[in-house]
PDB file of N, CA and C in Angstrom:
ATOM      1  N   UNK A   1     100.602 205.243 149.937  1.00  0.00           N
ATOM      2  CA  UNK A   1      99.875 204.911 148.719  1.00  0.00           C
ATOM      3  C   UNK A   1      99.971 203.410 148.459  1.00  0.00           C
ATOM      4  N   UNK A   2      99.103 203.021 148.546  1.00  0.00           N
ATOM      5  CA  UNK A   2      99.036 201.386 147.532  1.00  0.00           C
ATOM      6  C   UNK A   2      98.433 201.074 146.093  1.00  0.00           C
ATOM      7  N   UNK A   3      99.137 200.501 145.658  1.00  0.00           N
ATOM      8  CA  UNK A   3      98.654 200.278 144.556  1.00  0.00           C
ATOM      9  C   UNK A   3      96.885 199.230 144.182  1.00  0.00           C
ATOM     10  N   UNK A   4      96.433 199.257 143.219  1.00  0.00           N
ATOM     11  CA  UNK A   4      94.839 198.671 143.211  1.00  0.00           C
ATOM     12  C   UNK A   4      95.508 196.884 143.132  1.00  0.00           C
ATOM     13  N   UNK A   5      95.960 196.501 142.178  1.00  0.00           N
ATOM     14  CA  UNK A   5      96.101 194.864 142.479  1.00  0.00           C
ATOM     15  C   UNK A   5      97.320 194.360 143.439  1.00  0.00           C
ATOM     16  N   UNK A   6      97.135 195.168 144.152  1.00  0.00           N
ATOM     17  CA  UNK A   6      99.146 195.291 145.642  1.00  0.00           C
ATOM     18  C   UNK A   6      97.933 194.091 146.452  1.00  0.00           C
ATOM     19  N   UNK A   7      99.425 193.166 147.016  1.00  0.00           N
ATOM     20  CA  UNK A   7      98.952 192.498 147.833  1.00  0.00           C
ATOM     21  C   UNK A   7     100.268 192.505 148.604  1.00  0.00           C
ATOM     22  N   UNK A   8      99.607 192.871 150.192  1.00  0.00           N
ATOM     23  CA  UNK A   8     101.102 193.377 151.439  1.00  0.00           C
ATOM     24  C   UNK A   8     100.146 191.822 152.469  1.00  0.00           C
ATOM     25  N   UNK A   9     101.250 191.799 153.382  1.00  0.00           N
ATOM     26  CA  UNK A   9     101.525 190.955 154.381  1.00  0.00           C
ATOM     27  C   UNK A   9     102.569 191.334 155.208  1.00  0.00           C
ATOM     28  N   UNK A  10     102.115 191.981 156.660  1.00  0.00           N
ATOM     29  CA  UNK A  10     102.952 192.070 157.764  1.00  0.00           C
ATOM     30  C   UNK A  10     103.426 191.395 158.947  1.00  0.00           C
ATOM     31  N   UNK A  11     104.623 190.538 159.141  1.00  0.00           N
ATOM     32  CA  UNK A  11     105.023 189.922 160.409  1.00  0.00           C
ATOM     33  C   UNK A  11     105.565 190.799 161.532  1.00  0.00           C
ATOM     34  N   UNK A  12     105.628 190.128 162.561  1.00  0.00           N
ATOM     35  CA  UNK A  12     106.693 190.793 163.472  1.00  0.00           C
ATOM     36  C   UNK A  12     107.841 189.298 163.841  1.00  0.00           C
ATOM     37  N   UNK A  13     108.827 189.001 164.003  1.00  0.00           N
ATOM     38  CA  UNK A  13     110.160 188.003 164.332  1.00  0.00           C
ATOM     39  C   UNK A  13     110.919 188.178 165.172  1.00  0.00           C
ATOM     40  N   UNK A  14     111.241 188.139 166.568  1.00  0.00           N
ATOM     41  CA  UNK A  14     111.930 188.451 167.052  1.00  0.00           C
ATOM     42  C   UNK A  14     112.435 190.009 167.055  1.00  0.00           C
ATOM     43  N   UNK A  15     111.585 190.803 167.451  1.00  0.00           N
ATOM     44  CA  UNK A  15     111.182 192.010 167.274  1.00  0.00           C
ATOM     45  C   UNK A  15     111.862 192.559 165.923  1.00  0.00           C
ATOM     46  N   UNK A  16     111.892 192.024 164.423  1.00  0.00           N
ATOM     47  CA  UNK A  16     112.554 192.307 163.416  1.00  0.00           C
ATOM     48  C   UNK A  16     111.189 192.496 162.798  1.00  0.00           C
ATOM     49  N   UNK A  17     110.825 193.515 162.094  1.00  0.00           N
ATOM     50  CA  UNK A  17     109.298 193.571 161.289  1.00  0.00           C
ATOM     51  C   UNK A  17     109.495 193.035 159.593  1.00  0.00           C
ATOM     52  N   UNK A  18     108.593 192.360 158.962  1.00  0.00           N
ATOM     53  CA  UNK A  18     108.963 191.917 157.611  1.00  0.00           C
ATOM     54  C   UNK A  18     107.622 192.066 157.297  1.00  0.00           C
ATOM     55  N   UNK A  19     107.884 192.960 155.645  1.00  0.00           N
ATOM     56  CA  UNK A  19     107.053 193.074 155.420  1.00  0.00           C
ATOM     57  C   UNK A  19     106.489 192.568 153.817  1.00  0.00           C
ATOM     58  N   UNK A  20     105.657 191.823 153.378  1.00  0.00           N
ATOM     59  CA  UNK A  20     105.814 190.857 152.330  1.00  0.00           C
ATOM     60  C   UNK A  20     104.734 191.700 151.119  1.00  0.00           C
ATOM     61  N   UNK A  21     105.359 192.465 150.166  1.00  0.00           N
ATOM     62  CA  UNK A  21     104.165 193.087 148.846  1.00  0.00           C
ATOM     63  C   UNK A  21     104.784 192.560 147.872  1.00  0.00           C
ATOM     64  N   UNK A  22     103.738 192.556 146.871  1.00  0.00           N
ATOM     65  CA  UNK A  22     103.372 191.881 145.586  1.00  0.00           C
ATOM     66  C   UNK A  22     102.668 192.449 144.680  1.00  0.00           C
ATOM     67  N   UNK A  23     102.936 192.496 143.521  1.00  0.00           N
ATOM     68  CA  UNK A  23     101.913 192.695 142.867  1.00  0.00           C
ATOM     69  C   UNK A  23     102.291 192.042 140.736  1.00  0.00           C
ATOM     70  N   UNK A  24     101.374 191.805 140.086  1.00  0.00           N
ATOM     71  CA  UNK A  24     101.746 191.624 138.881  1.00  0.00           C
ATOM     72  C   UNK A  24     102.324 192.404 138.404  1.00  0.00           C
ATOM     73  N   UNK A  25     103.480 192.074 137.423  1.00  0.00           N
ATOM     74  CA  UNK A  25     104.344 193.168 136.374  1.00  0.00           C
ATOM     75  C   UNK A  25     104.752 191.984 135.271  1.00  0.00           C
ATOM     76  N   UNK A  26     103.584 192.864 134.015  1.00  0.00           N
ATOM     77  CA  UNK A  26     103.926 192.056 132.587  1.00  0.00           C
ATOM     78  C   UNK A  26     105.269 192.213 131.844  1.00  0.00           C
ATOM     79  N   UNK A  27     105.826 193.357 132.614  1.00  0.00           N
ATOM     80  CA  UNK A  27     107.390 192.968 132.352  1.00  0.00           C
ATOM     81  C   UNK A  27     109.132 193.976 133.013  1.00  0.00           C
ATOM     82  N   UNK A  28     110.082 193.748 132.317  1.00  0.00           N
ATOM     83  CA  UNK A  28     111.031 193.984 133.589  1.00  0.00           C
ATOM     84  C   UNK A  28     110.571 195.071 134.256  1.00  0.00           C
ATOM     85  N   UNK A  29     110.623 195.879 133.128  1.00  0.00           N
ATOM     86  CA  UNK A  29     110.773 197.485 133.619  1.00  0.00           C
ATOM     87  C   UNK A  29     109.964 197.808 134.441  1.00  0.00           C
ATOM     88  N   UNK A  30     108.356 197.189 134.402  1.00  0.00           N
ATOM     89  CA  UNK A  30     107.107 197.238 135.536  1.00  0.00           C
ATOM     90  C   UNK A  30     107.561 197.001 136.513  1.00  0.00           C
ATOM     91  N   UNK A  31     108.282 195.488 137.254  1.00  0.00           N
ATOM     92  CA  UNK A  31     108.915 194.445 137.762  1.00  0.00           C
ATOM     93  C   UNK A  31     110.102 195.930 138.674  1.00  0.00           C
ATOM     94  N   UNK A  32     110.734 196.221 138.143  1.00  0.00           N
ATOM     95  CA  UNK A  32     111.756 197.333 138.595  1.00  0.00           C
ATOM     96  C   UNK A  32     111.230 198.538 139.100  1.00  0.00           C
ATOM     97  N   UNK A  33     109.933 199.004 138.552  1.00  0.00           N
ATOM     98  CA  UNK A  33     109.476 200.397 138.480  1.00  0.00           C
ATOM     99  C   UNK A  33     108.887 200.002 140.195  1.00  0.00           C
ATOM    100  N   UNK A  34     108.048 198.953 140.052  1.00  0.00           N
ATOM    101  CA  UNK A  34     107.597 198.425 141.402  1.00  0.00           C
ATOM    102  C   UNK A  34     108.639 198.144 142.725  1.00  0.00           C
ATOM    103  N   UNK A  35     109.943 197.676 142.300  1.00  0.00           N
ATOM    104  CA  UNK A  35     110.778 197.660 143.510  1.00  0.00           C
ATOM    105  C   UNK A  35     111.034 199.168 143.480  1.00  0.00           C
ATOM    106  N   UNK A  36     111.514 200.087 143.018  1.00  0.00           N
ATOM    107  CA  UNK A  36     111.668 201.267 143.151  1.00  0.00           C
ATOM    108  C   UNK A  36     110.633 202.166 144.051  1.00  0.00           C
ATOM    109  N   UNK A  37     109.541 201.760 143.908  1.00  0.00           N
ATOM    110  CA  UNK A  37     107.897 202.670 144.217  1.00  0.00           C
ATOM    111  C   UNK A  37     108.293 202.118 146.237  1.00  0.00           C
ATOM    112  N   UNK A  38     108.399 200.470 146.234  1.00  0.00           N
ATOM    113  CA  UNK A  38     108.769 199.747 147.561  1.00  0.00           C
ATOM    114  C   UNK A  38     109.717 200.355 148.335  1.00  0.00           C
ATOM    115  N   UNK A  39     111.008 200.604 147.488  1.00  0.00           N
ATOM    116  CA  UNK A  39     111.786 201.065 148.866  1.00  0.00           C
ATOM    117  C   UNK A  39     111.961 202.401 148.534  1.00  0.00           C
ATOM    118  N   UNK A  40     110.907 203.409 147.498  1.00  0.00           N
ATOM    119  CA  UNK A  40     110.858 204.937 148.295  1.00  0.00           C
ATOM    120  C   UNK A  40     110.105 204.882 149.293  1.00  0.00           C
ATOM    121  N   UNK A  41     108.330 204.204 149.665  1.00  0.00           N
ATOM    122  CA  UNK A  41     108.256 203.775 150.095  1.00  0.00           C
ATOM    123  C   UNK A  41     108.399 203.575 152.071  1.00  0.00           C
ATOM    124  N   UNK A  42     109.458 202.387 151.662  1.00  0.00           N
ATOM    125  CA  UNK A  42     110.113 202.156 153.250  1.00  0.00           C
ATOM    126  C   UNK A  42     111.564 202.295 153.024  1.00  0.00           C
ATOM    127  N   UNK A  43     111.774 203.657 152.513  1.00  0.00           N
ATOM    128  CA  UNK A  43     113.682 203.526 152.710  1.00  0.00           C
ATOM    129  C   UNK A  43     114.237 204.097 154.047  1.00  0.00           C
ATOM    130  N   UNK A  44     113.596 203.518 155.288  1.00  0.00           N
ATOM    131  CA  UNK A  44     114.320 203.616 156.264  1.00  0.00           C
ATOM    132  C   UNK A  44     114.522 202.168 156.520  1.00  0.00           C
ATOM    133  N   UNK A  45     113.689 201.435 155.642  1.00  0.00           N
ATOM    134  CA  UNK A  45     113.978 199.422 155.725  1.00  0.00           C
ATOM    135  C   UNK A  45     115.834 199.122 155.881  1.00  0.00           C
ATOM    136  N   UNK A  46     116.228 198.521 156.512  1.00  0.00           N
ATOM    137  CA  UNK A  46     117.638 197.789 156.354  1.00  0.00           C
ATOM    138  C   UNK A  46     117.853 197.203 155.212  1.00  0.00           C
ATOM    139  N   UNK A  47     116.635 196.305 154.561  1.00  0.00           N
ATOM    140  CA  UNK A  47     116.890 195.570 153.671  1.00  0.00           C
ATOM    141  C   UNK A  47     115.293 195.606 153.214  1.00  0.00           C
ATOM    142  N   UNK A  48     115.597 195.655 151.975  1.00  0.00           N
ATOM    143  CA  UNK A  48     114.351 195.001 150.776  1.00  0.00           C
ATOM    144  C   UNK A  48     115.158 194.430 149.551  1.00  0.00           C
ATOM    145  N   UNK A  49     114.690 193.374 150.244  1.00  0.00           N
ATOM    146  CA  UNK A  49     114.875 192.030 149.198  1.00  0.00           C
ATOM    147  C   UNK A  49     114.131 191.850 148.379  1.00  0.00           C
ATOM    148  N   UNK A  50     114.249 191.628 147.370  1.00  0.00           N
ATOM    149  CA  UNK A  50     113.346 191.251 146.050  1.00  0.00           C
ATOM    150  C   UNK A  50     113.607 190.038 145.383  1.00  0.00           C
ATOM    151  N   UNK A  51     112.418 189.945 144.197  1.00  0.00           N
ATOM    152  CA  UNK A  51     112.626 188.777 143.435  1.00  0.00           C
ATOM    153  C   UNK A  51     111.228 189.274 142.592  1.00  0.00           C
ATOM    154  N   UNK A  52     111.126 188.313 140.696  1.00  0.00           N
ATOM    155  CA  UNK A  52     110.317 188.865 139.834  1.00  0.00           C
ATOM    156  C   UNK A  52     110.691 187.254 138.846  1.00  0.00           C
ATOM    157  N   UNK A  53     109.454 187.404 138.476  1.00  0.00           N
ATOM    158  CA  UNK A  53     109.378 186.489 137.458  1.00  0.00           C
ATOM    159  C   UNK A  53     108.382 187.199 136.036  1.00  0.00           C
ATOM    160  N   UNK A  54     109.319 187.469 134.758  1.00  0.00           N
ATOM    161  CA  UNK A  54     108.418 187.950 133.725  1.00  0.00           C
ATOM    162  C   UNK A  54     108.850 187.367 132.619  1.00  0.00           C
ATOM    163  N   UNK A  55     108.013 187.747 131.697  1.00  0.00           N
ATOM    164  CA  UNK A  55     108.489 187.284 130.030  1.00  0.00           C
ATOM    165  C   UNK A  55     107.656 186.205 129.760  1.00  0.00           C
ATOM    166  N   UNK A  56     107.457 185.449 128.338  1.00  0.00           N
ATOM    167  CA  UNK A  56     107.166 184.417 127.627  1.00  0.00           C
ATOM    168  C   UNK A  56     107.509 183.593 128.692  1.00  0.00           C
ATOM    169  N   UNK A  57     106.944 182.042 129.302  1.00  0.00           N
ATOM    170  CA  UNK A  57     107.128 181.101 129.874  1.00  0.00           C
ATOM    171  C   UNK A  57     107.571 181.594 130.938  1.00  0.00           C
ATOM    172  N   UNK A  58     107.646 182.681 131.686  1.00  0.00           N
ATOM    173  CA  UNK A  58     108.491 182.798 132.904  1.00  0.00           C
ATOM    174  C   UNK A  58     109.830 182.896 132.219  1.00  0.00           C
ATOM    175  N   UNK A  59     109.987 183.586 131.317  1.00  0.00           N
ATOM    176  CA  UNK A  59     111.835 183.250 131.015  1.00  0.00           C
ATOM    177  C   UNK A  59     112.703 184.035 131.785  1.00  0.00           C
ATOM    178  N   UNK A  60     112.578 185.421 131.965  1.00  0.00           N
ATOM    179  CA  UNK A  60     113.284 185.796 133.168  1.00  0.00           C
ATOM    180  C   UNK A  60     113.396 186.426 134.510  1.00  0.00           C
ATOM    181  N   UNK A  61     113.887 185.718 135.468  1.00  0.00           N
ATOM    182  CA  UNK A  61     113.704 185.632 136.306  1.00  0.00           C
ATOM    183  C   UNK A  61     115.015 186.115 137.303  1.00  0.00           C
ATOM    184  N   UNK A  62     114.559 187.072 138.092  1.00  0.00           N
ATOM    185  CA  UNK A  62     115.821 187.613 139.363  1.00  0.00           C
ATOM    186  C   UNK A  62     115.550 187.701 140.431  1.00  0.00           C
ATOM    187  N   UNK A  63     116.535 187.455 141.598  1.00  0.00           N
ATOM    188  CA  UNK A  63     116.420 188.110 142.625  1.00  0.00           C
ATOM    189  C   UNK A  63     117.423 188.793 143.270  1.00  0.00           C
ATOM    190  N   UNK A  64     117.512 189.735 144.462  1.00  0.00           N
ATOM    191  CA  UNK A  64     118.219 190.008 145.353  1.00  0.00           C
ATOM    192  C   UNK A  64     117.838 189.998 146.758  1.00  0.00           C
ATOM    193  N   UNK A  65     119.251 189.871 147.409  1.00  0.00           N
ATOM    194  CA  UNK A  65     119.337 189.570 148.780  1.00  0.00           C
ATOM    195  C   UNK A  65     119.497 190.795 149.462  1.00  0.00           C
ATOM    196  N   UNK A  66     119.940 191.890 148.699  1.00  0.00           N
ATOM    197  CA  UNK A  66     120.235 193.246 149.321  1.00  0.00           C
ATOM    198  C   UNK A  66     121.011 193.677 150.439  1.00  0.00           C
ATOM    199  N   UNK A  67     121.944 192.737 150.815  1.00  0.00           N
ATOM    200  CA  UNK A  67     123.326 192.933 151.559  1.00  0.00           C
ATOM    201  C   UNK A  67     123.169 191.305 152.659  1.00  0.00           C
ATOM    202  N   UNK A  68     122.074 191.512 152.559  1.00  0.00           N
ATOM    203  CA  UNK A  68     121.442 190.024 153.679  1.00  0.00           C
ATOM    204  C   UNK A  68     122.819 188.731 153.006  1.00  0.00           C
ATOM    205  N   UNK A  69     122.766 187.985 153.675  1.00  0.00           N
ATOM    206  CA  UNK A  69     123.871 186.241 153.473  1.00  0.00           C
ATOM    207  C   UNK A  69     123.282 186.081 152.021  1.00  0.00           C
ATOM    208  N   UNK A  70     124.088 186.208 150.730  1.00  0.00           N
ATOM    209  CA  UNK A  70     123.571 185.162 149.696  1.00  0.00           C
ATOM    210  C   UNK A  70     122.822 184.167 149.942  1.00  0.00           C
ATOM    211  N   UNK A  71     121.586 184.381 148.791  1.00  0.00           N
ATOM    212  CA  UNK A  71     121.172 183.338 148.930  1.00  0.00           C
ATOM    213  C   UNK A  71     119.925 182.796 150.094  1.00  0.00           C
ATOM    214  N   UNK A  72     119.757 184.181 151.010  1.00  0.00           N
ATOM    215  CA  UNK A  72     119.104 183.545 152.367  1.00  0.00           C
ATOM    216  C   UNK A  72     118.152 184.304 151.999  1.00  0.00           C
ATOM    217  N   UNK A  73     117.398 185.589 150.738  1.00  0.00           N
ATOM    218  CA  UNK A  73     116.107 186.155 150.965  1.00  0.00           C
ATOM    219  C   UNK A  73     115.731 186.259 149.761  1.00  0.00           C
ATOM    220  N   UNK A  74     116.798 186.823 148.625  1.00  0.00           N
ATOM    221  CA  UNK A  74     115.841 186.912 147.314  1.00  0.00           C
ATOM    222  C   UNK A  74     115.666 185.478 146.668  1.00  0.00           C
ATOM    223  N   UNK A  75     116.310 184.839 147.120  1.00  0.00           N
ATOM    224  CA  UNK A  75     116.024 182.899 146.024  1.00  0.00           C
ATOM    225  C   UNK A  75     114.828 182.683 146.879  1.00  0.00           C
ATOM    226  N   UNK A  76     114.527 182.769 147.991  1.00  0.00           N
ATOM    227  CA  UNK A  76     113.607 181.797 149.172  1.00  0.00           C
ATOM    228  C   UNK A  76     112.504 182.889 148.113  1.00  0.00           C
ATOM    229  N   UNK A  77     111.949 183.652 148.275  1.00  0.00           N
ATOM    230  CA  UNK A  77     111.359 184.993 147.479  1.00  0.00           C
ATOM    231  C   UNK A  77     110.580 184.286 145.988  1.00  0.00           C
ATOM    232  N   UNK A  78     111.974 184.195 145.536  1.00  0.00           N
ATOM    233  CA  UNK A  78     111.897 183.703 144.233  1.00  0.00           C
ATOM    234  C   UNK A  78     111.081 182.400 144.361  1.00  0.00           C
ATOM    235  N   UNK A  79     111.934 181.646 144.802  1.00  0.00           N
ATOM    236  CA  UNK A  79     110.771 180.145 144.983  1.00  0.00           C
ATOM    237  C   UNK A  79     109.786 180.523 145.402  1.00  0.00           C
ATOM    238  N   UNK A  80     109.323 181.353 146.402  1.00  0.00           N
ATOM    239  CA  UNK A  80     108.142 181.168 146.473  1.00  0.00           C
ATOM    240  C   UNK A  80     107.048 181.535 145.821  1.00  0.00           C
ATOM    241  N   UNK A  81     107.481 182.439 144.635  1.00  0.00           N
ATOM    242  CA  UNK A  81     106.737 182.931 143.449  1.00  0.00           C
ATOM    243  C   UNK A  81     106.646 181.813 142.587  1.00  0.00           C
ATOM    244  N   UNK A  82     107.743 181.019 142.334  1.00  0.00           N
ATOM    245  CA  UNK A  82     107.628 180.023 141.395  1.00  0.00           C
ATOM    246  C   UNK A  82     106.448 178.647 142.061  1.00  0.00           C
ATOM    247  N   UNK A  83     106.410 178.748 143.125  1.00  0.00           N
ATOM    248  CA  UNK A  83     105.374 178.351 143.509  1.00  0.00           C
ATOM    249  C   UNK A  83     103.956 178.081 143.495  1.00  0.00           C
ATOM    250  N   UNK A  84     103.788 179.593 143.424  1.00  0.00           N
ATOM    251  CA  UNK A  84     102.584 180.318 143.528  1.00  0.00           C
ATOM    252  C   UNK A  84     101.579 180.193 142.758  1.00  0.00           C
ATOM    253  N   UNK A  85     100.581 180.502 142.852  1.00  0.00           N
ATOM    254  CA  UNK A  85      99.203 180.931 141.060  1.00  0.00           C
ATOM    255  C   UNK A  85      99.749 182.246 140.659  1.00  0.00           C
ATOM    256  N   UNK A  86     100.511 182.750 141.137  1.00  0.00           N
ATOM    257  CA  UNK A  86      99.940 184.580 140.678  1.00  0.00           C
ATOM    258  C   UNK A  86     101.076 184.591 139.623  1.00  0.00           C
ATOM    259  N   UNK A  87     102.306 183.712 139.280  1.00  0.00           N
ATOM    260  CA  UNK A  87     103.260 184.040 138.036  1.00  0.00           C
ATOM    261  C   UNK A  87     102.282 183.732 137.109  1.00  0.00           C
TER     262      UNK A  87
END
């Protein structure tokens, strides 16, 4: 199942598959309900890493690395949302 405004992106890395979805959530609980929907999903994944930006101004903002090295998947994630047009 995908969702109507889901936006996915699939690599392959050194035969490691990554797989990159998105979508808007006006707030946490959306933001959560959506990582939840992701790794029922693909819960044979090793890892799904996340990251979310919601609230007034972007005020809050998380990520996780999901056992991966601190620091090496949900911040990179994160920046790259803070990046983006779609926050």
């Amino acid at each position: 199942m995908r969702l109507k405004n889901e936006f996915r992106k699939e690599t392959v890395i050194q035969k490691s598959r990554f797989i990159a979805c998105a979508t808007v959530a006006k707030s946490e609980e959306e933001a959560k309900a959506y990582i939840d929907y992701i790794r029922d999903e693909f819960r044979d994944a090793t890892h799904v890493c996340t990251a979310y930006i919601v609230g007034e101004n972007n005020a809050y903002q998380k990520s996780n690395d999901n056992h991966e090295p601190a620091g090496t998947a949900g911040i990179p994630i994160l920046e790259a949302i803070r990046l983006s047009p779609m926050k």
